[in-house]
C-alpha atoms as a PDB file:
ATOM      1  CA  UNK A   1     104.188  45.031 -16.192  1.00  0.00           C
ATOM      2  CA  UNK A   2     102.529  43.597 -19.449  1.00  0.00           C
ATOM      3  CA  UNK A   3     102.340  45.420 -22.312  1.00  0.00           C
ATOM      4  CA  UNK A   4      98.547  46.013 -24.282  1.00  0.00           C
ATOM      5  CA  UNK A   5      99.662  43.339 -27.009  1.00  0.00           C
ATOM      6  CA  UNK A   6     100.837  41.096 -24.260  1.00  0.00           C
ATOM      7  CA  UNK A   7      98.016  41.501 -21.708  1.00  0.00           C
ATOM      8  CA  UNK A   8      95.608  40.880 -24.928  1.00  0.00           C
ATOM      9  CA  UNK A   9      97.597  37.780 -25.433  1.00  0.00           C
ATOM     10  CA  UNK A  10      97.435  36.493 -22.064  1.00  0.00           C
ATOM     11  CA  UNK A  11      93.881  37.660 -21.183  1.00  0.00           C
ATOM     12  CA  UNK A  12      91.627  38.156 -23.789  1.00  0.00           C
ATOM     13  CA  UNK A  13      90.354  34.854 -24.002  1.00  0.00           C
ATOM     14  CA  UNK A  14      89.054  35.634 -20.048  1.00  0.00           C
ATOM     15  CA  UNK A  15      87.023  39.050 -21.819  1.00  0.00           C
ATOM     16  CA  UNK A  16      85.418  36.921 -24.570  1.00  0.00           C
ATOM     17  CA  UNK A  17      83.992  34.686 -22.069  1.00  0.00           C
ATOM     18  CA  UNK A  18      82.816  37.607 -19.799  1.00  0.00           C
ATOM     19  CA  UNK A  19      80.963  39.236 -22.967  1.00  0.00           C
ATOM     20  CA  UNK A  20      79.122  35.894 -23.782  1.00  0.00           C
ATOM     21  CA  UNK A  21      78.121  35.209 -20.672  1.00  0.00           C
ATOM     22  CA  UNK A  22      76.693  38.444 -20.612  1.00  0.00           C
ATOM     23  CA  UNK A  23      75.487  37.837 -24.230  1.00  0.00           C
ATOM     24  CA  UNK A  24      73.030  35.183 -23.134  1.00  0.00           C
ATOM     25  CA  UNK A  25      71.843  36.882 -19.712  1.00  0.00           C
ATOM     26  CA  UNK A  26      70.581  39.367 -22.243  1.00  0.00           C
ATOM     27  CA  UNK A  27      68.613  36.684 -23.816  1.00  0.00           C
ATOM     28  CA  UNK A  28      67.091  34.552 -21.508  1.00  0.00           C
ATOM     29  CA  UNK A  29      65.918  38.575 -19.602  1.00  0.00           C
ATOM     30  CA  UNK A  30      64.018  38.969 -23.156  1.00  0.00           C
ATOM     31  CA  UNK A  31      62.276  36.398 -23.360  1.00  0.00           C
ATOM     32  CA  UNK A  32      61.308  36.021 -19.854  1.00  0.00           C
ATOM     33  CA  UNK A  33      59.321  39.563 -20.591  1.00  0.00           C
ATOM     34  CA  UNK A  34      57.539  37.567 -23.830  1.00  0.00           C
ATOM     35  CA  UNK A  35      56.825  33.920 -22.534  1.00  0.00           C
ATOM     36  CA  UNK A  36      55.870  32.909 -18.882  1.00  0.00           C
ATOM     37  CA  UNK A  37      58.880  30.916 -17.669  1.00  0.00           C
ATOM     38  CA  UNK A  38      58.058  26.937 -17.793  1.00  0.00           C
ATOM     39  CA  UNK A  39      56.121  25.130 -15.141  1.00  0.00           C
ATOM     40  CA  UNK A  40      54.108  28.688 -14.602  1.00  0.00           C
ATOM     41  CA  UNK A  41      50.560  27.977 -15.384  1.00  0.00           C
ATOM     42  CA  UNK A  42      48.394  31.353 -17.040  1.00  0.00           C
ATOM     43  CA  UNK A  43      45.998  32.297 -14.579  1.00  0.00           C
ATOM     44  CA  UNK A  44      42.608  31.116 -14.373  1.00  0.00           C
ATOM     45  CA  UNK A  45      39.849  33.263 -16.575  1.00  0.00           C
ATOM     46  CA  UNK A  46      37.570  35.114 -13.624  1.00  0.00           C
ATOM     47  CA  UNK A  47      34.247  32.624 -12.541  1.00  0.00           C
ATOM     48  CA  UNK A  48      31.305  34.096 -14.721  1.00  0.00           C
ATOM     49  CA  UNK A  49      28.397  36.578 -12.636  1.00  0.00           C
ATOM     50  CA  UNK A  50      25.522  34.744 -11.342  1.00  0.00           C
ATOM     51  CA  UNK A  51      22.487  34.589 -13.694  1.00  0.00           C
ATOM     52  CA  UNK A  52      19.962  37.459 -13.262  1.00  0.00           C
ATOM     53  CA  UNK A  53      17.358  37.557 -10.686  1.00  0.00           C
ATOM     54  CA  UNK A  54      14.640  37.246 -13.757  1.00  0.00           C
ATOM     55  CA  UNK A  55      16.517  34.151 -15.224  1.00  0.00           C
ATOM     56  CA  UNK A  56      17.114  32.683 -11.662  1.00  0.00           C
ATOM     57  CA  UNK A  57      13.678  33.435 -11.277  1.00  0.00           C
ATOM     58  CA  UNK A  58      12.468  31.592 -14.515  1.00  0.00           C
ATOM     59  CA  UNK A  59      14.702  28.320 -13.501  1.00  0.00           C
ATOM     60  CA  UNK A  60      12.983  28.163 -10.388  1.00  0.00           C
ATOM     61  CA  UNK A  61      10.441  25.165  -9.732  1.00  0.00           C
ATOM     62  CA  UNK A  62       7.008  25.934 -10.579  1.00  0.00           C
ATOM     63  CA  UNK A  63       4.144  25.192  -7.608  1.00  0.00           C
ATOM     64  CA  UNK A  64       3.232  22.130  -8.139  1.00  0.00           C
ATOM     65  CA  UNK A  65      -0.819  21.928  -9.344  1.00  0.00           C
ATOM     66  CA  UNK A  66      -2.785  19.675  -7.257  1.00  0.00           C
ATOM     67  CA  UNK A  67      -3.247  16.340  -8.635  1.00  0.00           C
ATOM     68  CA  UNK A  68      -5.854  15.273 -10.818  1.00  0.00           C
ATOM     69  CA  UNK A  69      -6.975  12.331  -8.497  1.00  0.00           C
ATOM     70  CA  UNK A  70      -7.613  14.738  -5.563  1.00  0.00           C
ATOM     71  CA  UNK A  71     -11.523  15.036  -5.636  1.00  0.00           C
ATOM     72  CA  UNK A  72     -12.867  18.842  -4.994  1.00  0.00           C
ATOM     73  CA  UNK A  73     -13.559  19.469  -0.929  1.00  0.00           C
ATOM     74  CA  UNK A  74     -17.617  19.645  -1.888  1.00  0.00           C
ATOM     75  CA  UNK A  75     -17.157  16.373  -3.158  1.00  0.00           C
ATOM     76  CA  UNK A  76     -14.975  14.873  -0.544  1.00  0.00           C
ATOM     77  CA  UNK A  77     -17.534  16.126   1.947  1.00  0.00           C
ATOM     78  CA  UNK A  78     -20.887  14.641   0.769  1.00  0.00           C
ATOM     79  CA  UNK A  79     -18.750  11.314   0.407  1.00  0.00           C
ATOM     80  CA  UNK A  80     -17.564  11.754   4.009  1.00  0.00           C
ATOM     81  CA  UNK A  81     -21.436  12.512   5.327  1.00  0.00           C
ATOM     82  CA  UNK A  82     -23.000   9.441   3.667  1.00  0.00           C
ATOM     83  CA  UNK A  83     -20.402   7.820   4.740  1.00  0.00           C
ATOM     84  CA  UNK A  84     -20.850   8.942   8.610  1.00  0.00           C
ATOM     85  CA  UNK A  85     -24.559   7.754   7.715  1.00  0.00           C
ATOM     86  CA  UNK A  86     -23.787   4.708   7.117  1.00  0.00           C
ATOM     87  CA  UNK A  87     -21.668   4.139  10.467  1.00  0.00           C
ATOM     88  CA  UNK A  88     -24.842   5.899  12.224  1.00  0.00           C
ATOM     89  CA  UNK A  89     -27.610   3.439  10.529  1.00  0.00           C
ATOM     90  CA  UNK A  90     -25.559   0.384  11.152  1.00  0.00           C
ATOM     91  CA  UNK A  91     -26.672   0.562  15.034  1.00  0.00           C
ATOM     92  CA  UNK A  92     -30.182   1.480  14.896  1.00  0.00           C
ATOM     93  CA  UNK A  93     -32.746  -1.164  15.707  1.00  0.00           C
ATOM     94  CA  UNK A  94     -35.804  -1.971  13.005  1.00  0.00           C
ATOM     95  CA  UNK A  95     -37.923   0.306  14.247  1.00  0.00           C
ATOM     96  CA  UNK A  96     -35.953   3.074  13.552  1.00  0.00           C
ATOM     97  CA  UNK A  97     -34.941   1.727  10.332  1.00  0.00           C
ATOM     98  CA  UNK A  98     -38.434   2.351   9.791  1.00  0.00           C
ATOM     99  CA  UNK A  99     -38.650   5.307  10.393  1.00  0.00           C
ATOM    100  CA  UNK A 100     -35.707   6.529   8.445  1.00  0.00           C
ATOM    101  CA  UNK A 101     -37.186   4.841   5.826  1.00  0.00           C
ATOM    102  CA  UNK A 102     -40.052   6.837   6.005  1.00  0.00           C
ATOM    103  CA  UNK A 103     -38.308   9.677   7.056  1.00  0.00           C
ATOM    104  CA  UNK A 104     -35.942  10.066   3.704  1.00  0.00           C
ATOM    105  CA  UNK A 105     -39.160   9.263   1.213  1.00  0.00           C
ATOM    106  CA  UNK A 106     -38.339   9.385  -2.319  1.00  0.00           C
ATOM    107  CA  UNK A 107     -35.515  11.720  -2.038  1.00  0.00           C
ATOM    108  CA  UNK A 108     -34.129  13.758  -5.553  1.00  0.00           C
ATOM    109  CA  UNK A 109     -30.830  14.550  -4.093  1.00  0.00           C
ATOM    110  CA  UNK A 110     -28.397  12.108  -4.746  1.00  0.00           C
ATOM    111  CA  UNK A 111     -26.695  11.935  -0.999  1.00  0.00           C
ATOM    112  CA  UNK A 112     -29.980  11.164   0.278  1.00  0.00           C
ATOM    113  CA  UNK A 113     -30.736   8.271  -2.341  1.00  0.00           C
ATOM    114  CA  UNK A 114     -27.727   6.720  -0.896  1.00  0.00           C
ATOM    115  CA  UNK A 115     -28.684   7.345   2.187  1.00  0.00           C
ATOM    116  CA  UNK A 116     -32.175   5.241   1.403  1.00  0.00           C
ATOM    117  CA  UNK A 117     -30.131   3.204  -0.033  1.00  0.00           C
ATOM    118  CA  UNK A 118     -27.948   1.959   3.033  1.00  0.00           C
ATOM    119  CA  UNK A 119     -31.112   2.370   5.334  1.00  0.00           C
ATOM    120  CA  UNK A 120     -33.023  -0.128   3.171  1.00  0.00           C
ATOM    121  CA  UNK A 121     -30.460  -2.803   3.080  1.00  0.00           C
ATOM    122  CA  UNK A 122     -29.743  -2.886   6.767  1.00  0.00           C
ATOM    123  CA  UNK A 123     -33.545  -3.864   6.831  1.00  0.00           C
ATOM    124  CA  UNK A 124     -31.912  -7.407   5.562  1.00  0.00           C
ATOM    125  CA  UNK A 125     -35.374  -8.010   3.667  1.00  0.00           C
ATOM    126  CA  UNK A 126     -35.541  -9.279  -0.240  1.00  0.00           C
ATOM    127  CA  UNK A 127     -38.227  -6.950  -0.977  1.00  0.00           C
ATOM    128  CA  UNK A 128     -35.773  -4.240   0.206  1.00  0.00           C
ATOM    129  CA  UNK A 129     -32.718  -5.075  -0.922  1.00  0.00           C
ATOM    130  CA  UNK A 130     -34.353  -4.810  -4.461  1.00  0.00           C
ATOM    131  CA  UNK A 131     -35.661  -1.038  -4.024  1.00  0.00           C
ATOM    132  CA  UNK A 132     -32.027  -0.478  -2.947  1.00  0.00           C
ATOM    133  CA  UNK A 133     -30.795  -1.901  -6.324  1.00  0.00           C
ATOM    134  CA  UNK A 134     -33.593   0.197  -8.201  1.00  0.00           C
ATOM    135  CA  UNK A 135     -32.440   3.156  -6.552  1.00  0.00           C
ATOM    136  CA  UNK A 136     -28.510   2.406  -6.707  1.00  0.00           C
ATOM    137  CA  UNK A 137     -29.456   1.849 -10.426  1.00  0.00           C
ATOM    138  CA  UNK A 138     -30.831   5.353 -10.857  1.00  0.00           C
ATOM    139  CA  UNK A 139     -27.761   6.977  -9.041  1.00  0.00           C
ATOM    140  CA  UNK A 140     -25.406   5.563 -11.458  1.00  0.00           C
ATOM    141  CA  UNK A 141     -27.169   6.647 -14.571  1.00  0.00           C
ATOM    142  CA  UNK A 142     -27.116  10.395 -13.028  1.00  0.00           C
ATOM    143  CA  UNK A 143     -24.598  12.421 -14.781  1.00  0.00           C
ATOM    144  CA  UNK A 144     -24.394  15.387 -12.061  1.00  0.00           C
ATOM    145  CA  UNK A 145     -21.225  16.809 -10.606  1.00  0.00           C
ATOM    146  CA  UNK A 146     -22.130  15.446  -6.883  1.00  0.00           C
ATOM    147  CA  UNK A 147     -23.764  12.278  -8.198  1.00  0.00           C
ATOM    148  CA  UNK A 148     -20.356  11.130 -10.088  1.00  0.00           C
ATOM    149  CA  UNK A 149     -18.758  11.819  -6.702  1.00  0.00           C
ATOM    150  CA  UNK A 150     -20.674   9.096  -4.660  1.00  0.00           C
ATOM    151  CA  UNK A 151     -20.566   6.538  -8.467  1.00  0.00           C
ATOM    152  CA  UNK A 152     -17.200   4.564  -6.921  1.00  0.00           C
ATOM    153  CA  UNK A 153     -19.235   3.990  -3.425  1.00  0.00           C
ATOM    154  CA  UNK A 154     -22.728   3.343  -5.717  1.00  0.00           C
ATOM    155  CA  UNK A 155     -20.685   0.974  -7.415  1.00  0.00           C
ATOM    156  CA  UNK A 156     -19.557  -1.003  -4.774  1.00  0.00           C
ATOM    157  CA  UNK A 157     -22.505  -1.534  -2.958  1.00  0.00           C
ATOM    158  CA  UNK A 158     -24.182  -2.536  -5.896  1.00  0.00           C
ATOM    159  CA  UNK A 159     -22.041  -5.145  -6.533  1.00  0.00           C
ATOM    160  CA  UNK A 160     -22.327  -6.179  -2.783  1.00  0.00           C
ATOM    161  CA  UNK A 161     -26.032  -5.729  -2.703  1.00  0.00           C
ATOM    162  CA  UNK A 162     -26.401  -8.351  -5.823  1.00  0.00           C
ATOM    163  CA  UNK A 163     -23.645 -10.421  -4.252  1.00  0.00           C
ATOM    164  CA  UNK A 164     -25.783 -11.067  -1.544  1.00  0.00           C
ATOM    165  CA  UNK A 165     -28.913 -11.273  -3.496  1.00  0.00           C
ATOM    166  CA  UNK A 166     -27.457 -14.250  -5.304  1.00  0.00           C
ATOM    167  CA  UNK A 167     -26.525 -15.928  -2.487  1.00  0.00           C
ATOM    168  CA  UNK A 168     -29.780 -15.422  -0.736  1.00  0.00           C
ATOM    169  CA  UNK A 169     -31.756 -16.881  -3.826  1.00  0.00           C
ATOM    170  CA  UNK A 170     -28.646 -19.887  -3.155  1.00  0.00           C
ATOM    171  CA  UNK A 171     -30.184 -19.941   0.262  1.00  0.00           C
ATOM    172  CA  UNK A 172     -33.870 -19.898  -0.462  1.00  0.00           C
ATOM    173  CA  UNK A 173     -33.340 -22.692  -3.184  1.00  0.00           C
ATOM    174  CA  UNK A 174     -31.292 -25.089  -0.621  1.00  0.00           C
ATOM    175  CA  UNK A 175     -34.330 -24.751   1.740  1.00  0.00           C
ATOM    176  CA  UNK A 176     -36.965 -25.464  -0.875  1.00  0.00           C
ATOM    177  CA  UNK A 177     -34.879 -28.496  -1.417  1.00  0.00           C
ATOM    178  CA  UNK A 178     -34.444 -29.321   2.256  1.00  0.00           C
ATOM    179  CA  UNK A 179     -38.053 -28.794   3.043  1.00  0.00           C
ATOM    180  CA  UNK A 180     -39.074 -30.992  -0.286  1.00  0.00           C
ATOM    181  CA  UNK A 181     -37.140 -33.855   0.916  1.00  0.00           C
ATOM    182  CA  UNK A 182     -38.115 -33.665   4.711  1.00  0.00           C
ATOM    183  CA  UNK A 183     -41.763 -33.838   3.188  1.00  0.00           C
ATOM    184  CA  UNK A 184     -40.647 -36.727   0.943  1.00  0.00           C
ATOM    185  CA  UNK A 185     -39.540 -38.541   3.920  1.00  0.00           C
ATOM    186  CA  UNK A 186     -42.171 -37.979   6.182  1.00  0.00           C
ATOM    187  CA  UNK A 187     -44.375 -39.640   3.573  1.00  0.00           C
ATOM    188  CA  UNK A 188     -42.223 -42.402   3.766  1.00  0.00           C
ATOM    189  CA  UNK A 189     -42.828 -42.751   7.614  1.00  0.00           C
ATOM    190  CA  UNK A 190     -46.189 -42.607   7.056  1.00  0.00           C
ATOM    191  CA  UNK A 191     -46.524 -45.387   4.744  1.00  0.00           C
ATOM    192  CA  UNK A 192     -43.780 -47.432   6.612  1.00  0.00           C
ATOM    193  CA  UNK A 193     -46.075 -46.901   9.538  1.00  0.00           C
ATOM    194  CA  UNK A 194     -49.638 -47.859   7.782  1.00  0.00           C
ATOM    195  CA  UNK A 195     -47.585 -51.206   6.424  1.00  0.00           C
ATOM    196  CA  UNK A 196     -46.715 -52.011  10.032  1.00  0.00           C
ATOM    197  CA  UNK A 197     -49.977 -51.377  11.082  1.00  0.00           C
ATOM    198  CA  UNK A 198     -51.411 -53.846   8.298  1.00  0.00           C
ATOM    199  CA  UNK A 199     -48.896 -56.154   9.123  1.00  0.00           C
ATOM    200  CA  UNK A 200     -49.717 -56.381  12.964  1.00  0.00           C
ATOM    201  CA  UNK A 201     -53.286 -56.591  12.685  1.00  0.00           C
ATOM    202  CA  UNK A 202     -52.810 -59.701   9.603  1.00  0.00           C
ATOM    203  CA  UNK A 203     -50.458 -61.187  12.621  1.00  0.00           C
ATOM    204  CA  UNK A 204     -52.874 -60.779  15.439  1.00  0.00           C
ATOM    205  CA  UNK A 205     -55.930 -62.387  13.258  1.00  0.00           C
ATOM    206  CA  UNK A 206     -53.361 -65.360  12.458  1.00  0.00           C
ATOM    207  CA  UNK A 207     -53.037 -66.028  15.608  1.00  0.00           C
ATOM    208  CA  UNK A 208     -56.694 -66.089  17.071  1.00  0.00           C
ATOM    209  CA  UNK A 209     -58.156 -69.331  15.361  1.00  0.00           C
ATOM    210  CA  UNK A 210     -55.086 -71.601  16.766  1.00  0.00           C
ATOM    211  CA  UNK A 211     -56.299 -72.055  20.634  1.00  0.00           C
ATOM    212  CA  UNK A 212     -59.731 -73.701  19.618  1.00  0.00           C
ATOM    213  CA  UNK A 213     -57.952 -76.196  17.269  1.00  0.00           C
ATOM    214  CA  UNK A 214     -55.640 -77.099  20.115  1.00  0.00           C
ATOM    215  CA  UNK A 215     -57.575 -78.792  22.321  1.00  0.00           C
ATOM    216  CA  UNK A 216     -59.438 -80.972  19.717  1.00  0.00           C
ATOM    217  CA  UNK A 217     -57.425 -83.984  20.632  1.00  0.00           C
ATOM    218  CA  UNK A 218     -58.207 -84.284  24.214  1.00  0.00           C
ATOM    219  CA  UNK A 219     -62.258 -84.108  23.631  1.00  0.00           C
ATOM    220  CA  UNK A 220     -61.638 -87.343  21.071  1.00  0.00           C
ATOM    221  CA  UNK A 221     -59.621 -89.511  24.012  1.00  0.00           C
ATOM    222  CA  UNK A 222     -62.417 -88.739  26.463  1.00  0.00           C
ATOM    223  CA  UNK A 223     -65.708 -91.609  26.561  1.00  0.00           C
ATOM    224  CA  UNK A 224     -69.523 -90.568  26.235  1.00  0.00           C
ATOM    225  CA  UNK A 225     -71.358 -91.024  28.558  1.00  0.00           C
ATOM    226  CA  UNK A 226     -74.017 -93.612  29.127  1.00  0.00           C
END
């Protein structure tokens, strides 16, 4: 058996150990309850509530307005009629262009104007084609709500309508041309002919005074008679 002084001696050294081991289990426990260990990432802060149903209300899209190009349906419709009109007029015979002629007058209302106005030109006369211009004319200088509605298709039949007025004053000048120089030429003819006529009957009057002359010769050779 050891004694205390010798069992000190021989084993202390193991106790001193023991106690710092222990020592720095301590330690590390301490500051595992201040600092998250390493490699351990804090948690993540909790996703925020969802807006309001006002504010999610007040983000949401607005109806959209209808556009400012889109004409009124009162508008769209008395375009759409004149324009049914016009597909109606386009197969009626003279006669009953005529008639619708007479039938729409001197309209005030601005659909029917037009409406004179197509029925007039599909007469295909100069006379008119003109009135349709004089009324097309008035349309355009009308400053009413229904009136601007039909100014884009005024507009483009005006410039059609004087289109075609230019080229049928084109037309008409060609033929006064044409028929200028056919009657140029047939005067011409008629000369050529009357100098062909002259010339024939100069030839023909030539030729009469040469058989007498011819036999001249043969009454000299012949003896007279005792």
């Amino acid at each position: 058996m050891f004694t205390r002084a010798e069992f000190f001696a021989r084993f202390g050294w193991i106790g001193l150990r023991l106690s710092g081991a222990a020592l720095a289990a301590a330690l590390l426990a301490a500051c595992s309850l201040v600092a998250p260990p390493q490699g351990v990432q804090p948690a993540a802060p909790a996703p925020a509530a969802p807006a309001s149903g006002a504010a999610a209300n007040g983000n949401a899209a607005a109806p959209s307005a209808p556009s400012a190009g889109t004409a009124p349906a009162p508008e769209r419709d008395v375009v759409v009629r004149v324009l049914a009109y016009a597909d109606r007029v386009r197969s009626m015979s003279t006669t009953e262009l005529n008639q619708e002629v007479v039938r729409l007058g001197n309209p005030y209302l601005p659909a029917s104007q037009l409406q004179l106005v197509i029925a007039l030109s599909q007469l295909r006369q100069t006379p008119e084609l003109i009135r349709a211009q004089e009324l097309l004319t008035r349309l355009l200088a009308n400053p009413d709500a229904e009136a601007q509605a039909l100014h884009p298709l005024a507009r483009l039949l005006a410039t059609r309508y004087g289109e075609q007025r230019r080229i049928e004053d084109l037309l008409d000048k060609q033929n006064q041309q044409t028929r200028e120089v056919q009657r140029r030429l047939d005067q011409t003819n008629e000369r050529l002919e009357a100098l062909k006529a002259i010339e024939r009957s100069l030839t023909s009057r030539a030729a009469a005074p040469a058989a007498p002359a011819a036999s001249t010769p043969a009454s000299r050779g012949r003896t007279p008679a005792p």
